[in-house]
Protein backbone atom coordinates (compact mmCIF):
# COMPACT_ATOMS: atom_id res chain seq x y z
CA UNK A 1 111.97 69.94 107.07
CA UNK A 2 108.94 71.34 105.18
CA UNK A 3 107.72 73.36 107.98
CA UNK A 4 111.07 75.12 107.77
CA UNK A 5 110.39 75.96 104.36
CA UNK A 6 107.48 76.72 105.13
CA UNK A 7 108.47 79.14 107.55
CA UNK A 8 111.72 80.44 104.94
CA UNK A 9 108.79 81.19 102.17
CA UNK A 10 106.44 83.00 105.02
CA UNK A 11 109.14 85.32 105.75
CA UNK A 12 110.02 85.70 102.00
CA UNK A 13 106.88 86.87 101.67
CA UNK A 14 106.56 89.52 104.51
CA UNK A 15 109.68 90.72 103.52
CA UNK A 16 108.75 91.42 99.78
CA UNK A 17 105.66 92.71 101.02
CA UNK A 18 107.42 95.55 102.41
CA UNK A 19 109.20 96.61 99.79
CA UNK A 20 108.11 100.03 98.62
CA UNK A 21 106.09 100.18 95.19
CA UNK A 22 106.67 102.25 92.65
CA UNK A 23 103.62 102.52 90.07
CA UNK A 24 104.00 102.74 86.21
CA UNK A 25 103.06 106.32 86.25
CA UNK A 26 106.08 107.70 88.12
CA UNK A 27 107.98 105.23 85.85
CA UNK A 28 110.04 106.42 82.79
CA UNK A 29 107.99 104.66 79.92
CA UNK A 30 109.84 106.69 76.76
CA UNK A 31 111.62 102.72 76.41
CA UNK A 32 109.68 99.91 78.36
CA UNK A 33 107.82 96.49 78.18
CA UNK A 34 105.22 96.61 81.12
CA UNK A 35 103.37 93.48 81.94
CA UNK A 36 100.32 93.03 84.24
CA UNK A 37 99.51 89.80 85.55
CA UNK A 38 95.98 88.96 87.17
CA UNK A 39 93.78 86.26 88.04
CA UNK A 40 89.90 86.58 88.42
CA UNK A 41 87.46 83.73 89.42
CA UNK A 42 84.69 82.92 87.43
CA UNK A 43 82.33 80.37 89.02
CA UNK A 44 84.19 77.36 89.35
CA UNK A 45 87.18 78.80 87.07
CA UNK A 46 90.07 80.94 87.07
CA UNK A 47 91.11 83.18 84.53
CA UNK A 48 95.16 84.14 84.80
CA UNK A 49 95.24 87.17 82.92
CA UNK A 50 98.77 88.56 81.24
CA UNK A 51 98.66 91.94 79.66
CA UNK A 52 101.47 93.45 77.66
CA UNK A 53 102.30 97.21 76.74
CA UNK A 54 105.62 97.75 74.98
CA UNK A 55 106.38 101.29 75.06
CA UNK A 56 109.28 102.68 72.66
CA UNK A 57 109.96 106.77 72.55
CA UNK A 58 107.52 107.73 74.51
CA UNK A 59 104.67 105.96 72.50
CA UNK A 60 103.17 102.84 73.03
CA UNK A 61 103.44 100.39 70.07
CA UNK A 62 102.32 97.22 70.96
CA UNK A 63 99.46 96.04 73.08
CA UNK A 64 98.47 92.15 73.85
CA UNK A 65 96.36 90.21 76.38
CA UNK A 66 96.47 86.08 76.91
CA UNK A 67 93.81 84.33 79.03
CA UNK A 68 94.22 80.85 80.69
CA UNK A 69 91.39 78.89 82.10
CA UNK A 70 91.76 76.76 84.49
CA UNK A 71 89.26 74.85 87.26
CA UNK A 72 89.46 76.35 90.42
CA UNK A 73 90.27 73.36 92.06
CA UNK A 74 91.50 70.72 89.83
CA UNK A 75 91.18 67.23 90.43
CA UNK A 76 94.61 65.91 91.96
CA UNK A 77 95.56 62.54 93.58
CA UNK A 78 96.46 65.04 96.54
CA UNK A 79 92.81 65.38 97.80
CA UNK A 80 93.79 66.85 101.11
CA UNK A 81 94.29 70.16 99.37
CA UNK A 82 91.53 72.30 99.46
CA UNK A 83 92.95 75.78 98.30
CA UNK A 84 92.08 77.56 95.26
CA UNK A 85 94.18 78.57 92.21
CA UNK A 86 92.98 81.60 92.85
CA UNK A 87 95.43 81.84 96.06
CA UNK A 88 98.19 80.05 94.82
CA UNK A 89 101.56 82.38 94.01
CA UNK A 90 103.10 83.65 90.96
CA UNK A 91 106.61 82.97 90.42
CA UNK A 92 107.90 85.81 87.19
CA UNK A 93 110.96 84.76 85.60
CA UNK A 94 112.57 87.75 83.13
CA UNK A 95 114.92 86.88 80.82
């Protein structure tokens, strides 16, 4: 059962990966919140990044960034897992 989901979320993946992007030049931004997420690796952290831009008649307005720290690997009673947080995916939920 979990390698089928395993296999579903592969192909999830591929498929998304294919979708054309658009970039937030070519975007309209006279009326827009745009939102960058990133994650850099410090050493033996990660930072997740979120940046925020909120763009209203043409001009932007507002302009925030949050940080979260984590460990790169934190300590689990799962020990098998040796990936990174640094690799793991982002799930974006709008409302």
């Amino acid at each position: 059962m979990k390698y089928l989901i395993a296999l579903f979320a592969c192909a999830l993946f591929f498929s998304c990966e294919e979708q054309k992007t658009q970039n937030l030049e070519s975007l309209d931004k006279k009326s827009a919140r745009e939102v960058t997420l990133s994650t850099v690796e410090r050493g033996d952290s990660v930072l997740h990044i979120t940046t925020q831009n909120i763009w209203y008649n043409g001009d932007r307005i507002a302009e925030k960034s949050d940080t979260i720290i984590t460990e790169a690997k934190p300590k689990s009673w799962n020990a098998t897992d040796t990936s990174s947080l640094r690799h793991v995916p982002i799930f974006v939920t709008v409302q």
